[in-house]
PDBML (XML) file of the C-alpha atoms, coordinates in Angstrom:
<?xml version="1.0" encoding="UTF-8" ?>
<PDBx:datablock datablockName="MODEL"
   xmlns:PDBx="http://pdbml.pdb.org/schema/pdbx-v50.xsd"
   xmlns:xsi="http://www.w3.org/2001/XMLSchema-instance"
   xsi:schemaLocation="http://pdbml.pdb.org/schema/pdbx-v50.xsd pdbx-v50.xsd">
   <PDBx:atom_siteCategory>
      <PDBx:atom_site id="1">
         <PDBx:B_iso_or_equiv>0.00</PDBx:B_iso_or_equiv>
         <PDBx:Cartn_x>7.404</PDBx:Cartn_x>
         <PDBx:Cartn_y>26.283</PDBx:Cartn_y>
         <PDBx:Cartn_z>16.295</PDBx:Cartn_z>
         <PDBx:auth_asym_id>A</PDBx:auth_asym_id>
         <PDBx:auth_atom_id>CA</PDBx:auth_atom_id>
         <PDBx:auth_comp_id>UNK</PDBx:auth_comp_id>
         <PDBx:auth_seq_id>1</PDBx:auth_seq_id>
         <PDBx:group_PDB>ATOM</PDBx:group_PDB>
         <PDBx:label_alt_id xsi:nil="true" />
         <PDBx:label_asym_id>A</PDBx:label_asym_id>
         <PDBx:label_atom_id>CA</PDBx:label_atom_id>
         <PDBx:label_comp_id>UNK</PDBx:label_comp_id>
         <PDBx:label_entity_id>1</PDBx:label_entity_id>
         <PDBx:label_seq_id>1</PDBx:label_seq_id>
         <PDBx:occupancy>1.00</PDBx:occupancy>
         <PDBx:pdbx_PDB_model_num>1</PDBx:pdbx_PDB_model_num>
         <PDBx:type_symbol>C</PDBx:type_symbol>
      </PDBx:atom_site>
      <PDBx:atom_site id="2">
         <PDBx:B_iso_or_equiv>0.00</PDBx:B_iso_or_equiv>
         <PDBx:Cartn_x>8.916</PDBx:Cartn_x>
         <PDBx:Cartn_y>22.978</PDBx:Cartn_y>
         <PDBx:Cartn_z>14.286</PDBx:Cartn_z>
         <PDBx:auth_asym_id>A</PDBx:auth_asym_id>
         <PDBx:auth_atom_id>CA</PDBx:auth_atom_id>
         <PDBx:auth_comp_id>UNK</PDBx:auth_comp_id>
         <PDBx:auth_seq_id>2</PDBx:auth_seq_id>
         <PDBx:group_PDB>ATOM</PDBx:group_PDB>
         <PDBx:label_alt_id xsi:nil="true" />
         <PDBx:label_asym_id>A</PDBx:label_asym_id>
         <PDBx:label_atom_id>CA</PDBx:label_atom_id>
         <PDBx:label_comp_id>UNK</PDBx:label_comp_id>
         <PDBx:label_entity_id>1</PDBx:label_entity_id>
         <PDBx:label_seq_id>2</PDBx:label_seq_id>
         <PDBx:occupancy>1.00</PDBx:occupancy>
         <PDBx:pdbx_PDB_model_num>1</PDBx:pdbx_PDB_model_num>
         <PDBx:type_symbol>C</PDBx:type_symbol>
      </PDBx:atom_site>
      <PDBx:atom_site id="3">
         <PDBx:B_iso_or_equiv>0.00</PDBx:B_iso_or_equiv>
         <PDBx:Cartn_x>12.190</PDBx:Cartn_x>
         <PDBx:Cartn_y>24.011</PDBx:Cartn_y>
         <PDBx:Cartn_z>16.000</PDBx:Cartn_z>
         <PDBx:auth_asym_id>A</PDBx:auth_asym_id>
         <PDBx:auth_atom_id>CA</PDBx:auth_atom_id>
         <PDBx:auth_comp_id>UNK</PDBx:auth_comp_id>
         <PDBx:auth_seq_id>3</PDBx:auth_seq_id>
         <PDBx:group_PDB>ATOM</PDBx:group_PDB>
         <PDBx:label_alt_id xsi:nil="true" />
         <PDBx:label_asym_id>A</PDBx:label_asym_id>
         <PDBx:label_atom_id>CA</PDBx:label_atom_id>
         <PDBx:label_comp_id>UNK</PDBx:label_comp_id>
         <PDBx:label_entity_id>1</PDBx:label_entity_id>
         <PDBx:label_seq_id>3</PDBx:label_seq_id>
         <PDBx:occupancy>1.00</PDBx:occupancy>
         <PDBx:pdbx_PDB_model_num>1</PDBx:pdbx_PDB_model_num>
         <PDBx:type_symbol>C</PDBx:type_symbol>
      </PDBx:atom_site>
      <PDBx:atom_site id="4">
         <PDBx:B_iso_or_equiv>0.00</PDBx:B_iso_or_equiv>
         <PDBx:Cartn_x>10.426</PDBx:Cartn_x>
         <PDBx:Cartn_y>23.646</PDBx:Cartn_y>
         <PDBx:Cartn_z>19.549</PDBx:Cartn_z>
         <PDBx:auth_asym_id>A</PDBx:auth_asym_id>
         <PDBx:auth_atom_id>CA</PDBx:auth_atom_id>
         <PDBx:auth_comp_id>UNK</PDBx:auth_comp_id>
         <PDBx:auth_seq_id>4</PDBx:auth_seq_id>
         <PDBx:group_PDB>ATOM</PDBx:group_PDB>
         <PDBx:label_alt_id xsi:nil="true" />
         <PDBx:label_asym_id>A</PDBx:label_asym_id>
         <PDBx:label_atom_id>CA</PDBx:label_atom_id>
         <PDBx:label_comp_id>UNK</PDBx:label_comp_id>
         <PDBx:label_entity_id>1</PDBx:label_entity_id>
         <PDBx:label_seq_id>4</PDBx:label_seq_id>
         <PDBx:occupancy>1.00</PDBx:occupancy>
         <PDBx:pdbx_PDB_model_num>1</PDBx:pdbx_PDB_model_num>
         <PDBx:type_symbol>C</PDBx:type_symbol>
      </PDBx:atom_site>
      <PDBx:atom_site id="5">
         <PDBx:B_iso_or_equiv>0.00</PDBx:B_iso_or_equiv>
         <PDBx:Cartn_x>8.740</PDBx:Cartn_x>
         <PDBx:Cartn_y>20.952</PDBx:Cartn_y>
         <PDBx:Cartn_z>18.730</PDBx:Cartn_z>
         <PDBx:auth_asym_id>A</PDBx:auth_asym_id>
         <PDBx:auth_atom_id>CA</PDBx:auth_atom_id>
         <PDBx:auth_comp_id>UNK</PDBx:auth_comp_id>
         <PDBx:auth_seq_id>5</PDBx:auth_seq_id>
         <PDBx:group_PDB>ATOM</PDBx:group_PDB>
         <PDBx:label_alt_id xsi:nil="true" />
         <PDBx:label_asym_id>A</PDBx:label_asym_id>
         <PDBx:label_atom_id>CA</PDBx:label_atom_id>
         <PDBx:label_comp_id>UNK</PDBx:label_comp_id>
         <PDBx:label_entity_id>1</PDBx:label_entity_id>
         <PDBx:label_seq_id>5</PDBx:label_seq_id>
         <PDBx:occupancy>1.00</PDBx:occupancy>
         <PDBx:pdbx_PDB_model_num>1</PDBx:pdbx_PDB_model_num>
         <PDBx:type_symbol>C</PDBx:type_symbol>
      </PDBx:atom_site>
      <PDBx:atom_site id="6">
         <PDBx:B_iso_or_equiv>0.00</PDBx:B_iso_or_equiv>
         <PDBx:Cartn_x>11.831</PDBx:Cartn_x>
         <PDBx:Cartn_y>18.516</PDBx:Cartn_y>
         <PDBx:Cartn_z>17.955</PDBx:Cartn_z>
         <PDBx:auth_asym_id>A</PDBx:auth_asym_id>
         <PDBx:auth_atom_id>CA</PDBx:auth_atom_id>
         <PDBx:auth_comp_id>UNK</PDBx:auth_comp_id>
         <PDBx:auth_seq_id>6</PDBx:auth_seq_id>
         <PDBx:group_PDB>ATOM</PDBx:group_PDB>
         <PDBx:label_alt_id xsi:nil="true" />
         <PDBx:label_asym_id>A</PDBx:label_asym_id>
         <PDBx:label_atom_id>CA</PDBx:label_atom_id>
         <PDBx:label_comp_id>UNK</PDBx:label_comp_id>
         <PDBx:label_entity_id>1</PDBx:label_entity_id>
         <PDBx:label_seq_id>6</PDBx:label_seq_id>
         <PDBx:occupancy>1.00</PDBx:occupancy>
         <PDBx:pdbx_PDB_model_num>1</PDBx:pdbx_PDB_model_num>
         <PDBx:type_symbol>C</PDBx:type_symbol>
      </PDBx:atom_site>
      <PDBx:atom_site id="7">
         <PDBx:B_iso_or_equiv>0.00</PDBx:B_iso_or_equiv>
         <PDBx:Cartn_x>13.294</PDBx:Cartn_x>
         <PDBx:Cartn_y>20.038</PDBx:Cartn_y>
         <PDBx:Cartn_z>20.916</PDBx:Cartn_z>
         <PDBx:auth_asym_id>A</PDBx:auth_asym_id>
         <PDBx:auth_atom_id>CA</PDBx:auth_atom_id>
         <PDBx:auth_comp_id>UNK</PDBx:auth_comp_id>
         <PDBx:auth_seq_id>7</PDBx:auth_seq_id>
         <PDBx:group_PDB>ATOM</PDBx:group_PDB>
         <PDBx:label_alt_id xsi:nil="true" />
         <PDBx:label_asym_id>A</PDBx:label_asym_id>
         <PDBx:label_atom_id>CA</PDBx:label_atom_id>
         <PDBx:label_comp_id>UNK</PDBx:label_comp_id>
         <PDBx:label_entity_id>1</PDBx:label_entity_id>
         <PDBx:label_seq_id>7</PDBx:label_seq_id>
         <PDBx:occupancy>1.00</PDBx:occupancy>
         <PDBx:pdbx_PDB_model_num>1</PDBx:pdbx_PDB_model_num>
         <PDBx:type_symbol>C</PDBx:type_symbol>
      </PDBx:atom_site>
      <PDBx:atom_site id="8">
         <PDBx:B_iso_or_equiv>0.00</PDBx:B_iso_or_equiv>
         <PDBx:Cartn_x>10.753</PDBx:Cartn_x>
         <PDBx:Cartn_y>19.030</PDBx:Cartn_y>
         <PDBx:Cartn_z>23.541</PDBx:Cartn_z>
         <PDBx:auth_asym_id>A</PDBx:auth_asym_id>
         <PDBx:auth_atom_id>CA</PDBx:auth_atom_id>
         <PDBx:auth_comp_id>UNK</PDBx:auth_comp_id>
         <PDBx:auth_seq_id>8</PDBx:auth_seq_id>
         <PDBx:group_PDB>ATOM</PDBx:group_PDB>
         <PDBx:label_alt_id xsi:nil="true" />
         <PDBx:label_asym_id>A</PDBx:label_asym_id>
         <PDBx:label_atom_id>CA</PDBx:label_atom_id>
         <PDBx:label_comp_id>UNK</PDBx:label_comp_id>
         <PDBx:label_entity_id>1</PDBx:label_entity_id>
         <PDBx:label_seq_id>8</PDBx:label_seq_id>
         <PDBx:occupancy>1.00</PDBx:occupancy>
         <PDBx:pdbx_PDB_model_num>1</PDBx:pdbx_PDB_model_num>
         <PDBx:type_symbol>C</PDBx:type_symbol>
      </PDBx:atom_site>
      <PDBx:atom_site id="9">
         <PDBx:B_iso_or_equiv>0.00</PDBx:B_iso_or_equiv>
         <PDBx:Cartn_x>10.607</PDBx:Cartn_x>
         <PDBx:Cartn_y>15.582</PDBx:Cartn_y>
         <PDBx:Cartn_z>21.598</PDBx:Cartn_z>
         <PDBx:auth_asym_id>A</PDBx:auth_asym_id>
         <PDBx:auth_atom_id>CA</PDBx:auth_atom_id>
         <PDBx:auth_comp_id>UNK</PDBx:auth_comp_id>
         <PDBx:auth_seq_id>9</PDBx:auth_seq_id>
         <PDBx:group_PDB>ATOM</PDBx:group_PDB>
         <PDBx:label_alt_id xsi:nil="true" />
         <PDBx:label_asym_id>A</PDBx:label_asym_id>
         <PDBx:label_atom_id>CA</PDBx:label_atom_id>
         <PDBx:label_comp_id>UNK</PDBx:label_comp_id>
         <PDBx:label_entity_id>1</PDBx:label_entity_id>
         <PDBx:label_seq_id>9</PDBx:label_seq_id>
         <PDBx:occupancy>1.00</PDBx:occupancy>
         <PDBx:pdbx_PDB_model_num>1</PDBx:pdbx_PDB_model_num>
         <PDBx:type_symbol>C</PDBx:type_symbol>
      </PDBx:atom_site>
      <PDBx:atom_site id="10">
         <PDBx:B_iso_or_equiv>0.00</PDBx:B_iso_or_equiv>
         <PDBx:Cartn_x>14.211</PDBx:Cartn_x>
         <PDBx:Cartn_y>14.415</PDBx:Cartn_y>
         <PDBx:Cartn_z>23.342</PDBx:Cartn_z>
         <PDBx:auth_asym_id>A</PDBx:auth_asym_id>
         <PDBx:auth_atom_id>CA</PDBx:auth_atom_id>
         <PDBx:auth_comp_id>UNK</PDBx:auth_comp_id>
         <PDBx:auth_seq_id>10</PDBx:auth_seq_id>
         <PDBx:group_PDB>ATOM</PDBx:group_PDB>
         <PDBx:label_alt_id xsi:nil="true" />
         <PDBx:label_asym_id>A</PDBx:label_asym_id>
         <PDBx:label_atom_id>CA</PDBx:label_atom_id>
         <PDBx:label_comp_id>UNK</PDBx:label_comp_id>
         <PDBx:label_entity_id>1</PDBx:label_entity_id>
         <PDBx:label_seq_id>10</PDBx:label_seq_id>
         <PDBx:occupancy>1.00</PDBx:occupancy>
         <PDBx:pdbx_PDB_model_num>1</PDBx:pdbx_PDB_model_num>
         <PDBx:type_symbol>C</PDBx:type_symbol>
      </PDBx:atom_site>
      <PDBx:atom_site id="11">
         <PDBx:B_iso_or_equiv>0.00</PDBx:B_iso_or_equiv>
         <PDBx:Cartn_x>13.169</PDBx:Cartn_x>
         <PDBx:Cartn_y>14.529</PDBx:Cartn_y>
         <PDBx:Cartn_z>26.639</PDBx:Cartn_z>
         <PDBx:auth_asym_id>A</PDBx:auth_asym_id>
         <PDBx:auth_atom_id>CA</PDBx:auth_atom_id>
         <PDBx:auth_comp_id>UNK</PDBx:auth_comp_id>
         <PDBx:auth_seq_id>11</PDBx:auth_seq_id>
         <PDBx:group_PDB>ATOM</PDBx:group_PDB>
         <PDBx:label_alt_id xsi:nil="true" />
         <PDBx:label_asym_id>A</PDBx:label_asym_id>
         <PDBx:label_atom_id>CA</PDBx:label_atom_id>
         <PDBx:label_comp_id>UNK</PDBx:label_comp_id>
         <PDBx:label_entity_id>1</PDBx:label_entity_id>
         <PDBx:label_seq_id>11</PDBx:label_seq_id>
         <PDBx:occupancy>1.00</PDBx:occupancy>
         <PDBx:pdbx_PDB_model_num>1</PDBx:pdbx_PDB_model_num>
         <PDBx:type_symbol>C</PDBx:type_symbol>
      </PDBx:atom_site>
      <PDBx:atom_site id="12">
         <PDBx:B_iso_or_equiv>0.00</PDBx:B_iso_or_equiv>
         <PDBx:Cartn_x>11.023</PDBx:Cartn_x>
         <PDBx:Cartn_y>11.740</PDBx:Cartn_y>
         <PDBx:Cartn_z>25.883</PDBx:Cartn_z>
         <PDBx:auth_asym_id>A</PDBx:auth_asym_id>
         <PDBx:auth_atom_id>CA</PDBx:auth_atom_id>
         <PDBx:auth_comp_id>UNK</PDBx:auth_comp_id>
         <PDBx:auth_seq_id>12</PDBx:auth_seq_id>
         <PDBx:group_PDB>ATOM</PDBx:group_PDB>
         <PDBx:label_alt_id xsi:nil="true" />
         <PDBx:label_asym_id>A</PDBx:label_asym_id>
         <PDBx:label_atom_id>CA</PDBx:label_atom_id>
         <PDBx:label_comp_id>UNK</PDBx:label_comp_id>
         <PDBx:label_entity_id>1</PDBx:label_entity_id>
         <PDBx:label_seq_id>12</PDBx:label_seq_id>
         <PDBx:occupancy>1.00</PDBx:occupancy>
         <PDBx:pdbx_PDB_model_num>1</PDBx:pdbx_PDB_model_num>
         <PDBx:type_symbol>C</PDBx:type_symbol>
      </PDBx:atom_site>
      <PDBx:atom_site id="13">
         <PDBx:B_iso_or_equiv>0.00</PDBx:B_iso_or_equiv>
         <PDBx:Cartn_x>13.450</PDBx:Cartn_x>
         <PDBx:Cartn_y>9.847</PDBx:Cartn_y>
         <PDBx:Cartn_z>23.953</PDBx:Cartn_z>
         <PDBx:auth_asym_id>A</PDBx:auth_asym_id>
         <PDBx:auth_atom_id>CA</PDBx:auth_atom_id>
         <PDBx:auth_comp_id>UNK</PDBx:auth_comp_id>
         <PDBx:auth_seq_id>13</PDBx:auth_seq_id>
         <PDBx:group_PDB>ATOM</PDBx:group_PDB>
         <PDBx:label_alt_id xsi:nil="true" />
         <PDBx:label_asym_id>A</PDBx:label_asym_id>
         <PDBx:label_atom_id>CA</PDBx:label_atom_id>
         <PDBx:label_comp_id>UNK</PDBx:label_comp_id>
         <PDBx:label_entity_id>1</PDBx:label_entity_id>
         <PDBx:label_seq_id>13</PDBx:label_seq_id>
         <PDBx:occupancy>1.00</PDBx:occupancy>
         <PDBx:pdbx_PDB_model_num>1</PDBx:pdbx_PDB_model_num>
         <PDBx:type_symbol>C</PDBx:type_symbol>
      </PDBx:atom_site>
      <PDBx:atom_site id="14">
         <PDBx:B_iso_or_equiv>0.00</PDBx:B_iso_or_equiv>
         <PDBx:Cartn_x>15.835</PDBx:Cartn_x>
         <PDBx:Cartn_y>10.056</PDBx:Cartn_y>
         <PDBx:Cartn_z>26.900</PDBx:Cartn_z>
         <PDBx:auth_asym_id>A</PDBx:auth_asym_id>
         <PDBx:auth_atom_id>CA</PDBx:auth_atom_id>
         <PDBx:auth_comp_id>UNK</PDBx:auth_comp_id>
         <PDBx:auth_seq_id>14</PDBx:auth_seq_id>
         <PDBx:group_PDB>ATOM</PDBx:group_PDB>
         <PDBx:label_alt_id xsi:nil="true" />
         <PDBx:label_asym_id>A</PDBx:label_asym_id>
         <PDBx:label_atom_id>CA</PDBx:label_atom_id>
         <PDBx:label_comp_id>UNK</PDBx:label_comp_id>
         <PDBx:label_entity_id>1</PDBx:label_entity_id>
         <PDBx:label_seq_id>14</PDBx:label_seq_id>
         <PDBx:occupancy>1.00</PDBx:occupancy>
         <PDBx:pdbx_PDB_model_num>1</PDBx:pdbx_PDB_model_num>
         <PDBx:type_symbol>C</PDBx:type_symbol>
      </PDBx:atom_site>
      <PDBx:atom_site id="15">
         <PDBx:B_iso_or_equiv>0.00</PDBx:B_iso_or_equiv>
         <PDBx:Cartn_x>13.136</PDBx:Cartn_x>
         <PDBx:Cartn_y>8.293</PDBx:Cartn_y>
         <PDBx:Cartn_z>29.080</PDBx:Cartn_z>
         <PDBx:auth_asym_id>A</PDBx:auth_asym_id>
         <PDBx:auth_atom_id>CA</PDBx:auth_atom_id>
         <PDBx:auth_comp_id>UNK</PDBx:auth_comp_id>
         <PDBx:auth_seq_id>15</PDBx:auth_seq_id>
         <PDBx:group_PDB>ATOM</PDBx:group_PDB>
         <PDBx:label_alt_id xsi:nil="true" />
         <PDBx:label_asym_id>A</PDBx:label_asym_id>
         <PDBx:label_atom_id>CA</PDBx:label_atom_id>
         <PDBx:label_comp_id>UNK</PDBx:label_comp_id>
         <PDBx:label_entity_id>1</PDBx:label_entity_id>
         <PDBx:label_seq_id>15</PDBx:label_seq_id>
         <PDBx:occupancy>1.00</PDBx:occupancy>
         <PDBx:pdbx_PDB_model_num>1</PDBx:pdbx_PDB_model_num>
         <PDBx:type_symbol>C</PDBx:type_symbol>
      </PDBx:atom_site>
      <PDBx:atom_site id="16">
         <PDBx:B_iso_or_equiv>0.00</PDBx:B_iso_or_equiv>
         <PDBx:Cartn_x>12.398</PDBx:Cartn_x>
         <PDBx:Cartn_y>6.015</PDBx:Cartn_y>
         <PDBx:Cartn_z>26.360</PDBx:Cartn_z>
         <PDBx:auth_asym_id>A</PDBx:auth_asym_id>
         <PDBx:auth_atom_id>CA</PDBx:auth_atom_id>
         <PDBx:auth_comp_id>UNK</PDBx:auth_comp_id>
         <PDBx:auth_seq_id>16</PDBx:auth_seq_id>
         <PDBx:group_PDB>ATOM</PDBx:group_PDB>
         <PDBx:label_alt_id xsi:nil="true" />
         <PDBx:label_asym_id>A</PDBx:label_asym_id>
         <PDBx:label_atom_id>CA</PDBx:label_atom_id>
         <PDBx:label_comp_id>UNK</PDBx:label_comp_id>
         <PDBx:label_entity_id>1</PDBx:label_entity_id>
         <PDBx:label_seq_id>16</PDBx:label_seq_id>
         <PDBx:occupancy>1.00</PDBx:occupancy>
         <PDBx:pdbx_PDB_model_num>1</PDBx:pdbx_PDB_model_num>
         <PDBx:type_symbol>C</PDBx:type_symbol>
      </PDBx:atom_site>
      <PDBx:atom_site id="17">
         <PDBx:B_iso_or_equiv>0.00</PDBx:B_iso_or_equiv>
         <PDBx:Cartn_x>16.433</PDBx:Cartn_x>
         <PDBx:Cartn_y>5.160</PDBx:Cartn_y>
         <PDBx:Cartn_z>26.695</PDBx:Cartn_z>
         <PDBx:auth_asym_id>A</PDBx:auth_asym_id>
         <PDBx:auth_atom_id>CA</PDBx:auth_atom_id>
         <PDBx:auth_comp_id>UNK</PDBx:auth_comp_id>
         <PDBx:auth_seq_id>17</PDBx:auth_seq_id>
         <PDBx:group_PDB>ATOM</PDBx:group_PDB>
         <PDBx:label_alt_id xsi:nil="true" />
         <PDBx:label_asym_id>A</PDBx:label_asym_id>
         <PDBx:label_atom_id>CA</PDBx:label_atom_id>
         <PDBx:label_comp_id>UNK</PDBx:label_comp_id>
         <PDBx:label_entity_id>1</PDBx:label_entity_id>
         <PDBx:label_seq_id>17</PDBx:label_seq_id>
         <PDBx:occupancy>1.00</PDBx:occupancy>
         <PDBx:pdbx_PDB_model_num>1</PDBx:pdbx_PDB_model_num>
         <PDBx:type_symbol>C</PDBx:type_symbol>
      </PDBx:atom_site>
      <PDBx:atom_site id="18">
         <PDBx:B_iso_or_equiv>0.00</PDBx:B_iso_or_equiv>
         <PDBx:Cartn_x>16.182</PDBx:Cartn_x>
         <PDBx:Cartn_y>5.039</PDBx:Cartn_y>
         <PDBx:Cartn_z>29.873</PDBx:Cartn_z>
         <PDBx:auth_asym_id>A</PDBx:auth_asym_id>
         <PDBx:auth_atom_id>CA</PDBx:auth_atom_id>
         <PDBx:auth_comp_id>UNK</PDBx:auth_comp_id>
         <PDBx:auth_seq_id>18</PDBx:auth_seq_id>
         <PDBx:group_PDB>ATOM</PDBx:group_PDB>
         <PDBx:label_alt_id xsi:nil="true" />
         <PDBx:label_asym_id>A</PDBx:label_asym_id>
         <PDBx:label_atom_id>CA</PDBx:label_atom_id>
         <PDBx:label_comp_id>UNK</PDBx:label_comp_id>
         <PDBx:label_entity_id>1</PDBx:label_entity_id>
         <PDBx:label_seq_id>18</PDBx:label_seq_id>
         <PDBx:occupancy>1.00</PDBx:occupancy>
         <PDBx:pdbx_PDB_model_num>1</PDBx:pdbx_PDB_model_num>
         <PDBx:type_symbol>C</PDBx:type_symbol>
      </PDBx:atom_site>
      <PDBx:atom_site id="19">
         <PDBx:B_iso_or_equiv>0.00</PDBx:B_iso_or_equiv>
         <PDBx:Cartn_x>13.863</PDBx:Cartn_x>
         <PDBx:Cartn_y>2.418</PDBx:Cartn_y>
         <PDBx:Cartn_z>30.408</PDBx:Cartn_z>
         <PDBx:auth_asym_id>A</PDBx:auth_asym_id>
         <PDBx:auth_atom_id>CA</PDBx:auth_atom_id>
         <PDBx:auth_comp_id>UNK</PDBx:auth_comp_id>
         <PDBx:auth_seq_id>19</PDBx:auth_seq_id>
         <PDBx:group_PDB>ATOM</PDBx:group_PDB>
         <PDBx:label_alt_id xsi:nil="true" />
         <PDBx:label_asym_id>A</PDBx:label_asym_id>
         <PDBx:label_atom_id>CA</PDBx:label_atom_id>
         <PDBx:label_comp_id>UNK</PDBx:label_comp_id>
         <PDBx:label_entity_id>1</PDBx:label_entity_id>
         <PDBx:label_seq_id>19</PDBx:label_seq_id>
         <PDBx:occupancy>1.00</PDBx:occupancy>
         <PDBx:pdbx_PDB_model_num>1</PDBx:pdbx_PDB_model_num>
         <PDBx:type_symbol>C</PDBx:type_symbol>
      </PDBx:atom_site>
      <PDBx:atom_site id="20">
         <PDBx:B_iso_or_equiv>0.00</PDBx:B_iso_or_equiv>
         <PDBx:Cartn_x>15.729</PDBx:Cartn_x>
         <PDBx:Cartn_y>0.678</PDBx:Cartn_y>
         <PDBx:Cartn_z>27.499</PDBx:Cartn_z>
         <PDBx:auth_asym_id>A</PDBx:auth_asym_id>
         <PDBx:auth_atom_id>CA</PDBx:auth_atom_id>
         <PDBx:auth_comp_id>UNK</PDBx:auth_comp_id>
         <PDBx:auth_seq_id>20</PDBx:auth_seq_id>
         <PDBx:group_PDB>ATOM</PDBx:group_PDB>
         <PDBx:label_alt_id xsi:nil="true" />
         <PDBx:label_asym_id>A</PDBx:label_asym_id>
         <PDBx:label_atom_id>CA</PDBx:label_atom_id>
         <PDBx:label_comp_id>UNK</PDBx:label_comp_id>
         <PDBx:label_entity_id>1</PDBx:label_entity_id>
         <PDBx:label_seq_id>20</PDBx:label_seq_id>
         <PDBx:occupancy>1.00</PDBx:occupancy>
         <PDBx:pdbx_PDB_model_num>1</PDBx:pdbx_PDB_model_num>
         <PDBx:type_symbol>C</PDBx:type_symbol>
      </PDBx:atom_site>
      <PDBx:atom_site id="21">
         <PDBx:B_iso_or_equiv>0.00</PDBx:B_iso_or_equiv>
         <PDBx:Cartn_x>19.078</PDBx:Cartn_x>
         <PDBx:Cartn_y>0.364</PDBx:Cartn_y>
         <PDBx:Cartn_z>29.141</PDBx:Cartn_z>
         <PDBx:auth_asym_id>A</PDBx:auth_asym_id>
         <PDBx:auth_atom_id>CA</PDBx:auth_atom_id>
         <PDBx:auth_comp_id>UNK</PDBx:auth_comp_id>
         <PDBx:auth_seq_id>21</PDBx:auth_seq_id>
         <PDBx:group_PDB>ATOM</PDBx:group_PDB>
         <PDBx:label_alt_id xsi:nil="true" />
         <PDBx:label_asym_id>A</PDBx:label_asym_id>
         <PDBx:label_atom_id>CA</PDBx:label_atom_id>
         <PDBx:label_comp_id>UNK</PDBx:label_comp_id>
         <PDBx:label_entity_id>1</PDBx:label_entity_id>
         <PDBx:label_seq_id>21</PDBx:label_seq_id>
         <PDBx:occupancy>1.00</PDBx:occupancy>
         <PDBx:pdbx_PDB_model_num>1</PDBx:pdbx_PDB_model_num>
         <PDBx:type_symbol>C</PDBx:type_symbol>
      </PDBx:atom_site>
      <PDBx:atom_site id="22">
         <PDBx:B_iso_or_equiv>0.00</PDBx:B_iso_or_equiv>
         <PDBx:Cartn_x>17.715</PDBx:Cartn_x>
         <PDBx:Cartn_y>-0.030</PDBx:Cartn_y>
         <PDBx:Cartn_z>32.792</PDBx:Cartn_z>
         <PDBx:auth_asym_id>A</PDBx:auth_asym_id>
         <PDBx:auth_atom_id>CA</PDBx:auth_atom_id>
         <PDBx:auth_comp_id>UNK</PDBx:auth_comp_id>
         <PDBx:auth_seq_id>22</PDBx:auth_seq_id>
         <PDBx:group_PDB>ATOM</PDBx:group_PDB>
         <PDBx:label_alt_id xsi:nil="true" />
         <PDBx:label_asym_id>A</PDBx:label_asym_id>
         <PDBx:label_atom_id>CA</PDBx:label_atom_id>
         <PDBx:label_comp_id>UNK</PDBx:label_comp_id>
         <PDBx:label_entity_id>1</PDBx:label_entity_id>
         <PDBx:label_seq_id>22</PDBx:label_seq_id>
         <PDBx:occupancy>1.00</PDBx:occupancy>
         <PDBx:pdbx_PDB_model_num>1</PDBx:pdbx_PDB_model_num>
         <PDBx:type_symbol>C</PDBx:type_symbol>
      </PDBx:atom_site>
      <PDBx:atom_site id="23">
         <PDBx:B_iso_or_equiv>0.00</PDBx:B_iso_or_equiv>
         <PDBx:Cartn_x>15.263</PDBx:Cartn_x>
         <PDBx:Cartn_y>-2.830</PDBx:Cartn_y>
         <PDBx:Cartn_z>31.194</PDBx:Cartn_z>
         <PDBx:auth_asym_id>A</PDBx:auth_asym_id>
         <PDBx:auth_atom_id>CA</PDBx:auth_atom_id>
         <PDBx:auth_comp_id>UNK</PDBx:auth_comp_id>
         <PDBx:auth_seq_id>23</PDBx:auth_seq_id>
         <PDBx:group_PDB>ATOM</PDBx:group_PDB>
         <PDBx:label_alt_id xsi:nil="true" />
         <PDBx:label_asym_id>A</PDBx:label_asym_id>
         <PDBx:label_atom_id>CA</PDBx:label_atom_id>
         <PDBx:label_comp_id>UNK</PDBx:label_comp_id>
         <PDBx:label_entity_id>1</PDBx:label_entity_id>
         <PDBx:label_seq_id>23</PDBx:label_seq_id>
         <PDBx:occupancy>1.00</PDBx:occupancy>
         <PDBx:pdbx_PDB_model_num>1</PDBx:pdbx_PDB_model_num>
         <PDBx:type_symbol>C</PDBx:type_symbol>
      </PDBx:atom_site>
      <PDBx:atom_site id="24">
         <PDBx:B_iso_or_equiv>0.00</PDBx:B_iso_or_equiv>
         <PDBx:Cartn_x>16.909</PDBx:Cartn_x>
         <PDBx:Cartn_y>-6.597</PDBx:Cartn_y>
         <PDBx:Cartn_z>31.289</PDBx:Cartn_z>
         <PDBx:auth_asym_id>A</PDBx:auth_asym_id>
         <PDBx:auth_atom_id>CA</PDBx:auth_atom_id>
         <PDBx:auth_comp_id>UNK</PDBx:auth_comp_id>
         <PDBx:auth_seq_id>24</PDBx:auth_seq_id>
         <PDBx:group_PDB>ATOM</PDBx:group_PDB>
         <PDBx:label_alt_id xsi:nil="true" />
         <PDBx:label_asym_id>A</PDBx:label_asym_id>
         <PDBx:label_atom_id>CA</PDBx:label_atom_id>
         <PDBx:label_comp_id>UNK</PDBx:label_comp_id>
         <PDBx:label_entity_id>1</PDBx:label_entity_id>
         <PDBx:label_seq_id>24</PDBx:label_seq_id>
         <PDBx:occupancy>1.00</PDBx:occupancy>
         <PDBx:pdbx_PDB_model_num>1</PDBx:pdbx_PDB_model_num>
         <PDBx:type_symbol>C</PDBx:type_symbol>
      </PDBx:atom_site>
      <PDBx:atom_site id="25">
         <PDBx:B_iso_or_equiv>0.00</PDBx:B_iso_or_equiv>
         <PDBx:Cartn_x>16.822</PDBx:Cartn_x>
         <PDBx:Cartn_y>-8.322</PDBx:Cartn_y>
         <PDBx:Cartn_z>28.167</PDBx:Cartn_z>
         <PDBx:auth_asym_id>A</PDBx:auth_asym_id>
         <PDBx:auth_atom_id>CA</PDBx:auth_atom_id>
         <PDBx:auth_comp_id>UNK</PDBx:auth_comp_id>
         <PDBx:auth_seq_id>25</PDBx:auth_seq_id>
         <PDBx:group_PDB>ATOM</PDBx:group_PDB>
         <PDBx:label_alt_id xsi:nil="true" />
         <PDBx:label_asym_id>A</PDBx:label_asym_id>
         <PDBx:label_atom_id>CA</PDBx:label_atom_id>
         <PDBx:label_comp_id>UNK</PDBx:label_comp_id>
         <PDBx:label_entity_id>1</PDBx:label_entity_id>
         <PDBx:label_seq_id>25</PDBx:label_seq_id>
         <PDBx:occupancy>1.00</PDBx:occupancy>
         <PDBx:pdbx_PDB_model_num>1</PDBx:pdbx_PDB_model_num>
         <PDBx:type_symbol>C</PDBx:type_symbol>
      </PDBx:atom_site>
   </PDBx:atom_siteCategory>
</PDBx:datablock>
């Protein structure tokens, strides 16, 4: 269950960087 849960937690991070990057400034 702890394994799954850090999995499913990238997905977010990847939209987090994704607004990051695509974000000016």
């Amino acid at each position: 269950l702890g394994q799954i849960y850090f999995d499913l937690r990238l997905p977010d991070y990847m939209s987090d960087l994704t607004v990051l990057i695509k974000t000016p400034g």
